[in-house]
ModelCIF file with pLDDT and N, C-alpha, C, O atoms, coordinates in Angstrom:
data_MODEL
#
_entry.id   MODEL 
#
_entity.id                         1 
_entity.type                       polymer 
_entity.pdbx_number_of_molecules   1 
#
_entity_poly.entity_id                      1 
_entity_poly.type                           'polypeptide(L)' 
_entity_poly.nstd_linkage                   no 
_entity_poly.nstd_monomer                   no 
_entity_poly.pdbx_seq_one_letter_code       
;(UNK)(UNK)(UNK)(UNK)(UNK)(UNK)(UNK)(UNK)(UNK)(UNK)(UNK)(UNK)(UNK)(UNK)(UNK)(UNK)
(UNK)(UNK)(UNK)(UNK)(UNK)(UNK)(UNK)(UNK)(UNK)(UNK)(UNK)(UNK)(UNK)(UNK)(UNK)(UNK)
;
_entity_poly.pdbx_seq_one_letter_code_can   XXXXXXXXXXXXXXXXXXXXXXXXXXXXXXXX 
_entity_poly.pdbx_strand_id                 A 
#
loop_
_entity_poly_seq.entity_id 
_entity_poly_seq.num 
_entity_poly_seq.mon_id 
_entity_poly_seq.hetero 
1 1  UNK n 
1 2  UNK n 
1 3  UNK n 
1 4  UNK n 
1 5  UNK n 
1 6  UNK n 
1 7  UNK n 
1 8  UNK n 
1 9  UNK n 
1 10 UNK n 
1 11 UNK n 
1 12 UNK n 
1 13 UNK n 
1 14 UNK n 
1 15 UNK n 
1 16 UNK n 
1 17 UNK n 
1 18 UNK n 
1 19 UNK n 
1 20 UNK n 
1 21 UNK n 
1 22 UNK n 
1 23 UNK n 
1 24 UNK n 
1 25 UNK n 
1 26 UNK n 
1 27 UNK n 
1 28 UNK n 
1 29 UNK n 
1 30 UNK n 
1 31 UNK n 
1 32 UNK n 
#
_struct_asym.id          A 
_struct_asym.entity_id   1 
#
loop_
_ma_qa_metric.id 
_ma_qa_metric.mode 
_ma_qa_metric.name 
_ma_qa_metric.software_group_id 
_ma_qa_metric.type 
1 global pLDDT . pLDDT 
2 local  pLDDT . pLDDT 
#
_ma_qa_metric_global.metric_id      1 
_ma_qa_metric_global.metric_value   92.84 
_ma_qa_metric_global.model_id       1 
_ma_qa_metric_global.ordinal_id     1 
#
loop_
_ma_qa_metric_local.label_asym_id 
_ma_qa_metric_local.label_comp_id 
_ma_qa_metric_local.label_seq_id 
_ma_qa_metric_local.metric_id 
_ma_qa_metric_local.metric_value 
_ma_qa_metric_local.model_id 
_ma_qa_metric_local.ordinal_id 
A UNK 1  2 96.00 1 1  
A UNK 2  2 96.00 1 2  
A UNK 3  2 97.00 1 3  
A UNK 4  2 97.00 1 4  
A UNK 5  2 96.00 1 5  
A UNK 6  2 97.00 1 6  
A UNK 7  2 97.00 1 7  
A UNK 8  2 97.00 1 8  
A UNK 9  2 96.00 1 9  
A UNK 10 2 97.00 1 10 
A UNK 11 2 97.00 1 11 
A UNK 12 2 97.00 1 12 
A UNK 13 2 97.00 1 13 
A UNK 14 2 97.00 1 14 
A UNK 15 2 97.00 1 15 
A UNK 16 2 97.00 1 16 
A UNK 17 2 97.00 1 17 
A UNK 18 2 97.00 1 18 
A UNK 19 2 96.00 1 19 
A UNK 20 2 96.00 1 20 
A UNK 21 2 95.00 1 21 
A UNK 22 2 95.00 1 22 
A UNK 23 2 97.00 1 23 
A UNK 24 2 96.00 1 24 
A UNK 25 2 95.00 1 25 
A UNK 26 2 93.00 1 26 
A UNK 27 2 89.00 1 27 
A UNK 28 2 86.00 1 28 
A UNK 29 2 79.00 1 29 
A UNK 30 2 75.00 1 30 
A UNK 31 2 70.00 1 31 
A UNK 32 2 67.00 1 32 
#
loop_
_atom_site.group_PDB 
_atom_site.id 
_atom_site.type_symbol 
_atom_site.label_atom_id 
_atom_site.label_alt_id 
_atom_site.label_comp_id 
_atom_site.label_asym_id 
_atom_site.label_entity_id 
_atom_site.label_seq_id 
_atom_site.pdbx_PDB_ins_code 
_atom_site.Cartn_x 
_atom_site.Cartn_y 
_atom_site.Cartn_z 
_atom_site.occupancy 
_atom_site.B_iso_or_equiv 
_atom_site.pdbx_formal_charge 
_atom_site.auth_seq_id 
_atom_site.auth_comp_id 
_atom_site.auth_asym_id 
_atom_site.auth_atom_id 
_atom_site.pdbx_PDB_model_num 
ATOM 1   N N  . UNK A 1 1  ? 96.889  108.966 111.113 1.00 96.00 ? 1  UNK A N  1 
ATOM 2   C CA . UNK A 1 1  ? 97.407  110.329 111.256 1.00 96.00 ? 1  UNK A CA 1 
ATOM 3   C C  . UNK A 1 1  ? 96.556  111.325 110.465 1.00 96.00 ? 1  UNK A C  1 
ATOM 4   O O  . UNK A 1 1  ? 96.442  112.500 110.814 1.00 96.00 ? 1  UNK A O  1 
ATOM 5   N N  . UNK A 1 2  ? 96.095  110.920 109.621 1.00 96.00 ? 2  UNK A N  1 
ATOM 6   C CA . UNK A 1 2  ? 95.708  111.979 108.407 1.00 96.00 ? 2  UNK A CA 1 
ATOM 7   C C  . UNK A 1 2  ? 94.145  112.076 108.923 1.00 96.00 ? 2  UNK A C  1 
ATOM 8   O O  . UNK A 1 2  ? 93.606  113.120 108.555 1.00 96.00 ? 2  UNK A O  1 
ATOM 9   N N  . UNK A 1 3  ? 93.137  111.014 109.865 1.00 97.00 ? 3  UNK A N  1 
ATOM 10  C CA . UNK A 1 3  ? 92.361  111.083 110.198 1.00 97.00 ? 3  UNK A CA 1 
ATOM 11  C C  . UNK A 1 3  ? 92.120  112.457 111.384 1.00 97.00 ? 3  UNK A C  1 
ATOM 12  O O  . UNK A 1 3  ? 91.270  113.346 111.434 1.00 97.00 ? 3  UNK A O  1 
ATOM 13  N N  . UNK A 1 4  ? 93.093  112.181 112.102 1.00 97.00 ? 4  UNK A N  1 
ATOM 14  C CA . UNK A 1 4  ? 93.213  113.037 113.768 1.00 97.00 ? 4  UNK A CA 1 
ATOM 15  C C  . UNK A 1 4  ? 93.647  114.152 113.116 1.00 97.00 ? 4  UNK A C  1 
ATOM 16  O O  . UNK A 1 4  ? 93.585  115.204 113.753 1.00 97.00 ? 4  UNK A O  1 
ATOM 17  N N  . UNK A 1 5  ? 94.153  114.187 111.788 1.00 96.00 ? 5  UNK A N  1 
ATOM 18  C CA . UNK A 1 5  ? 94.452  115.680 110.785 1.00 96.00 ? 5  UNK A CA 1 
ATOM 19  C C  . UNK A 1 5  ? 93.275  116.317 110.571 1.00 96.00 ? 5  UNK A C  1 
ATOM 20  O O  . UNK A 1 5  ? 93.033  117.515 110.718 1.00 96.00 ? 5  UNK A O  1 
ATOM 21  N N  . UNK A 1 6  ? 92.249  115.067 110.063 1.00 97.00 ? 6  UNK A N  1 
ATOM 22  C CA . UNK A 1 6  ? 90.825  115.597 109.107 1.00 97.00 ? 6  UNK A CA 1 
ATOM 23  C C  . UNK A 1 6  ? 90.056  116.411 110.506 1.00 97.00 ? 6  UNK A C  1 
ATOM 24  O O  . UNK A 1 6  ? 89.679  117.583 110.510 1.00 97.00 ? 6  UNK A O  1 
ATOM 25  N N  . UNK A 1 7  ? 89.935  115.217 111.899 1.00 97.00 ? 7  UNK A N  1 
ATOM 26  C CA . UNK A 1 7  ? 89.014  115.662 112.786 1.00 97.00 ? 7  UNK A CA 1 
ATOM 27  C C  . UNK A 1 7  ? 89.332  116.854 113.261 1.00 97.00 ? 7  UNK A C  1 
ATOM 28  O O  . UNK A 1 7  ? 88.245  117.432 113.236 1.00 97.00 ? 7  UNK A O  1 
ATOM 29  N N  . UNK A 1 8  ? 90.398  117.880 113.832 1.00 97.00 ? 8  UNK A N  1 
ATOM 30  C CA . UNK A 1 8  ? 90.697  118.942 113.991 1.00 97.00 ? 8  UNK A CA 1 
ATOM 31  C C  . UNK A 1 8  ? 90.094  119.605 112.872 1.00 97.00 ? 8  UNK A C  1 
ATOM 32  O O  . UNK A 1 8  ? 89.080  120.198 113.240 1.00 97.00 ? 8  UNK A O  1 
ATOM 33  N N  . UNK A 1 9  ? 90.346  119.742 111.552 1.00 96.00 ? 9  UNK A N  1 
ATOM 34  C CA . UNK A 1 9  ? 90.115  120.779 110.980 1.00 96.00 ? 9  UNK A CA 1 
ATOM 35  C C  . UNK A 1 9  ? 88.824  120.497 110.604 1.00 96.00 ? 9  UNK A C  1 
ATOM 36  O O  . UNK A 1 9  ? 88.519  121.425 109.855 1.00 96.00 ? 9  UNK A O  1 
ATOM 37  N N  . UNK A 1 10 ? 87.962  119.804 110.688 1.00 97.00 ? 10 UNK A N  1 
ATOM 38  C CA . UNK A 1 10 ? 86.438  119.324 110.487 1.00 97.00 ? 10 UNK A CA 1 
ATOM 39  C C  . UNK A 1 10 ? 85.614  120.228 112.242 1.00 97.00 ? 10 UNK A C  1 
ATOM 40  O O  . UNK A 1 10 ? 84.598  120.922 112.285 1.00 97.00 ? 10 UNK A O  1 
ATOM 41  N N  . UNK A 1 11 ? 86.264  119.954 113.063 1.00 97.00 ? 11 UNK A N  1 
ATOM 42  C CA . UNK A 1 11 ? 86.095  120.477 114.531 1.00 97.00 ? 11 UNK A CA 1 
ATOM 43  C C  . UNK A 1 11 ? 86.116  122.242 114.075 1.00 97.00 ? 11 UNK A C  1 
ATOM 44  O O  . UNK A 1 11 ? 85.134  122.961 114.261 1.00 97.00 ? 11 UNK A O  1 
ATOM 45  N N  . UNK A 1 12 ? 87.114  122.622 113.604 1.00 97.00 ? 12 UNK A N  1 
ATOM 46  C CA . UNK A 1 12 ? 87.081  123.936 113.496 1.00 97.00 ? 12 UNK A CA 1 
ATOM 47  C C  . UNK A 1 12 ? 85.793  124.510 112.517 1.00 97.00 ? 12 UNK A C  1 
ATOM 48  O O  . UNK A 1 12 ? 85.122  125.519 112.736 1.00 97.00 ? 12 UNK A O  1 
ATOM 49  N N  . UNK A 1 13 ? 85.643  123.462 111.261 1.00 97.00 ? 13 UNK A N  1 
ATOM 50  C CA . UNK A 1 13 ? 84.614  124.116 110.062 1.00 97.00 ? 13 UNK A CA 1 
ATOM 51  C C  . UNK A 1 13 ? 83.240  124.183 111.184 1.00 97.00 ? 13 UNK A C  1 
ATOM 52  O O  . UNK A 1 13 ? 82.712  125.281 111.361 1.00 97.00 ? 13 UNK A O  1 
ATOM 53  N N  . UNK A 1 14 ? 82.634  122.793 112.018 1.00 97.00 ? 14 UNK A N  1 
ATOM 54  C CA . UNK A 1 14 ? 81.799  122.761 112.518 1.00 97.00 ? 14 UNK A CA 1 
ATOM 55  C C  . UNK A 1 14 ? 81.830  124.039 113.626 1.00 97.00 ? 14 UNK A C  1 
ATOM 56  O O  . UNK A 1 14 ? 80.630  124.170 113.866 1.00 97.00 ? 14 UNK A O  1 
ATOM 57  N N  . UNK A 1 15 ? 82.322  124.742 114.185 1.00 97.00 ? 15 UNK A N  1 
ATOM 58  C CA . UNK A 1 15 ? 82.714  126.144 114.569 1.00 97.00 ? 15 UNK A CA 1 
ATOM 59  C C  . UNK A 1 15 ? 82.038  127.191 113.731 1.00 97.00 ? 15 UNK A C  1 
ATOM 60  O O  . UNK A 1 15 ? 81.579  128.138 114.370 1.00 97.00 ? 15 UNK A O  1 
ATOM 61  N N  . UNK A 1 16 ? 81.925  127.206 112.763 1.00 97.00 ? 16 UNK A N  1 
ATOM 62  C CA . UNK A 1 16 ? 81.871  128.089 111.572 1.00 97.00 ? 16 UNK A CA 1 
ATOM 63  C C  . UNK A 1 16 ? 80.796  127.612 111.120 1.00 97.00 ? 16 UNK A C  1 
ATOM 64  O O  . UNK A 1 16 ? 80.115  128.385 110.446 1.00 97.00 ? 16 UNK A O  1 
ATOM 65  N N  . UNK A 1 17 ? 80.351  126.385 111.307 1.00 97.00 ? 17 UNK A N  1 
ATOM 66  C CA . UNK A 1 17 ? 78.787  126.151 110.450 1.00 97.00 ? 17 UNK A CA 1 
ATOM 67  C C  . UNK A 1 17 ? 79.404  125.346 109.211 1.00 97.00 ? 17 UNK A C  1 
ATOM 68  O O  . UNK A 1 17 ? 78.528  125.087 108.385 1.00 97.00 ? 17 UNK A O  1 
ATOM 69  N N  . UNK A 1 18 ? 80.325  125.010 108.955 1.00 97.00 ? 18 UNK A N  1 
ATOM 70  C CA . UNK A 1 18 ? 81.087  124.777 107.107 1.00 97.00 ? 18 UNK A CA 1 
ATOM 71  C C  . UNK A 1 18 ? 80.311  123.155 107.756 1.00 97.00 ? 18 UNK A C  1 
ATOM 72  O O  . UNK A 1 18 ? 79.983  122.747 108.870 1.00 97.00 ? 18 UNK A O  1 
ATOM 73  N N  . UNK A 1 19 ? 80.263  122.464 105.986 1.00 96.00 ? 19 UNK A N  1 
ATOM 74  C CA . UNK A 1 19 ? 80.435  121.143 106.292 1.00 96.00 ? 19 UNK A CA 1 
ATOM 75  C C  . UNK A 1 19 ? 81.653  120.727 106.518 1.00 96.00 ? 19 UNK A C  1 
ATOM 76  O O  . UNK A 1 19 ? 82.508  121.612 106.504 1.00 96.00 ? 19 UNK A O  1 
ATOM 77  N N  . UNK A 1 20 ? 82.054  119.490 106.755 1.00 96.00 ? 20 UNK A N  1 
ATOM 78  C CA . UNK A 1 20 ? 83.076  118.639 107.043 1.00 96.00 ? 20 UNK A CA 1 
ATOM 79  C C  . UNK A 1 20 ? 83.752  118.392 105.717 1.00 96.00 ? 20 UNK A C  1 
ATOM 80  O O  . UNK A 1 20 ? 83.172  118.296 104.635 1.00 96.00 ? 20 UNK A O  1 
ATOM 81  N N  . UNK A 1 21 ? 85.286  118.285 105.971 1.00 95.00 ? 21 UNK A N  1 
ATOM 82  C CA . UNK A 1 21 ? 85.777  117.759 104.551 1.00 95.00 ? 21 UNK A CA 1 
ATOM 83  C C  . UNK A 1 21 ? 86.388  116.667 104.573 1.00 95.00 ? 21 UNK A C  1 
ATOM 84  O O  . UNK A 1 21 ? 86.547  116.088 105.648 1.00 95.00 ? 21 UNK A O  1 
ATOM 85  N N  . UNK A 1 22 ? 86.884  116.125 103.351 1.00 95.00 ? 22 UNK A N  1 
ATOM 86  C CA . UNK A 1 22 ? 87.453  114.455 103.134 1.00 95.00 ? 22 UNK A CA 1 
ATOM 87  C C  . UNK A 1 22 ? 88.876  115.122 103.232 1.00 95.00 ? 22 UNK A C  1 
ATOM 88  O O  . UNK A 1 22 ? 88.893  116.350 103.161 1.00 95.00 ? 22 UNK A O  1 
ATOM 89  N N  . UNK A 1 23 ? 90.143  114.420 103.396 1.00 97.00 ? 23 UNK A N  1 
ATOM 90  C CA . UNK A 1 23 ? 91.138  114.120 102.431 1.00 97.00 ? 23 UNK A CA 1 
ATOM 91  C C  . UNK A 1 23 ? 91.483  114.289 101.452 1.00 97.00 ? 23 UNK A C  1 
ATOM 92  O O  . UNK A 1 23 ? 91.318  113.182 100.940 1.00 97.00 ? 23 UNK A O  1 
ATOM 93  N N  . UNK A 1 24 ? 91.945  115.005 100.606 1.00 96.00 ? 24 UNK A N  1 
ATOM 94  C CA . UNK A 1 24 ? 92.283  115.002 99.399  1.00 96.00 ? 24 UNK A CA 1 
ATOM 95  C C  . UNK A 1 24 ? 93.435  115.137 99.130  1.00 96.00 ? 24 UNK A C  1 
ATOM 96  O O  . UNK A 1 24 ? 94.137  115.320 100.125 1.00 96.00 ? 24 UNK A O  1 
ATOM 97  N N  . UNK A 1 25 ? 94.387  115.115 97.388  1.00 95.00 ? 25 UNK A N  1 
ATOM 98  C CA . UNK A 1 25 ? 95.472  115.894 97.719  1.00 95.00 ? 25 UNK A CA 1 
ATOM 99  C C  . UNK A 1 25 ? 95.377  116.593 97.046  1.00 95.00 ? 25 UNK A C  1 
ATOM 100 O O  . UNK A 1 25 ? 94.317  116.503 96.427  1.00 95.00 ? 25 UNK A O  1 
ATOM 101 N N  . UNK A 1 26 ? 96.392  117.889 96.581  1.00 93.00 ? 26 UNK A N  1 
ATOM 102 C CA . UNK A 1 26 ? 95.988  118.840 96.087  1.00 93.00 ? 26 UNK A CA 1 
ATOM 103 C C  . UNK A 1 26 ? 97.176  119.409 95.359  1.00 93.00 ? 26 UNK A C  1 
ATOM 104 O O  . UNK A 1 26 ? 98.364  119.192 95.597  1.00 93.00 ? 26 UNK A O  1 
ATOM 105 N N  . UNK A 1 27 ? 96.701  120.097 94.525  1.00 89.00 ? 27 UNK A N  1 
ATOM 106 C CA . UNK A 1 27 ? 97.795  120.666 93.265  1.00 89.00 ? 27 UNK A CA 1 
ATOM 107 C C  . UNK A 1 27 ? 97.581  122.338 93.525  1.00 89.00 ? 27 UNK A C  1 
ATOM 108 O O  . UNK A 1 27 ? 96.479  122.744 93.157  1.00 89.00 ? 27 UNK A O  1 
ATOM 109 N N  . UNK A 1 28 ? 98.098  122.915 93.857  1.00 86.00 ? 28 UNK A N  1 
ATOM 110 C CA . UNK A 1 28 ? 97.732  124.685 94.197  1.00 86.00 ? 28 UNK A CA 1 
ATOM 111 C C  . UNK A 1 28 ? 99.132  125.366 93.603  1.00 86.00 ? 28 UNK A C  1 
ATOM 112 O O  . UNK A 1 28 ? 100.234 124.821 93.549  1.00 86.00 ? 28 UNK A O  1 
ATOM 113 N N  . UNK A 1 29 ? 98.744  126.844 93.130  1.00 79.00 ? 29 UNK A N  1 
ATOM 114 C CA . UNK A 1 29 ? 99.688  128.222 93.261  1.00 79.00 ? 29 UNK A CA 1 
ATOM 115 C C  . UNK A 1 29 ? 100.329 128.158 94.218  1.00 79.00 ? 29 UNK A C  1 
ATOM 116 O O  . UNK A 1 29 ? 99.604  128.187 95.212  1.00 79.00 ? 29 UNK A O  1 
ATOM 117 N N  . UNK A 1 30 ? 101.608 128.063 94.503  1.00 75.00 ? 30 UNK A N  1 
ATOM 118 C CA . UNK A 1 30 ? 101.987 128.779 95.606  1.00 75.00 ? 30 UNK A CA 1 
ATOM 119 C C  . UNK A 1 30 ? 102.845 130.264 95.338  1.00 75.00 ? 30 UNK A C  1 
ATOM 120 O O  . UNK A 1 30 ? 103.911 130.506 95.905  1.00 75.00 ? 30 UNK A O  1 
ATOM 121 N N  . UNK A 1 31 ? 102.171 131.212 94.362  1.00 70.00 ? 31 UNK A N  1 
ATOM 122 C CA . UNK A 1 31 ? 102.540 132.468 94.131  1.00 70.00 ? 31 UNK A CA 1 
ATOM 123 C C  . UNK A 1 31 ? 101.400 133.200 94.195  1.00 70.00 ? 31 UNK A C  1 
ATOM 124 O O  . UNK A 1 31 ? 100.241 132.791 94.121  1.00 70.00 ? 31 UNK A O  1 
ATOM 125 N N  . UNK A 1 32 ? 101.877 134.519 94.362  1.00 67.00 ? 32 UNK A N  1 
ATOM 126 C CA . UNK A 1 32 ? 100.827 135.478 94.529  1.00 67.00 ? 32 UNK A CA 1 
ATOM 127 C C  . UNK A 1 32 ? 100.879 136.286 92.779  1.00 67.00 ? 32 UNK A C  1 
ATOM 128 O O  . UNK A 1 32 ? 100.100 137.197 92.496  1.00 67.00 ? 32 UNK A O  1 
#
């Protein structure tokens, strides 16, 4: 699941020129 997650949003960076990204998880703000 988390693969067919990565390839969509890897599909979109390659759109844009970005490299590709891994998986990660992540600790973020969610305030402004």
């Amino acid at each position: 699941y988390v693969l067919q997650l990565m390839a969509g949003i890897n599909q979109a960076r390659a759109l844009r020129n970005e490299e590709p990204v891994e998986f990660d998880y992540l600790l973020l703000c969610n305030k402004i």
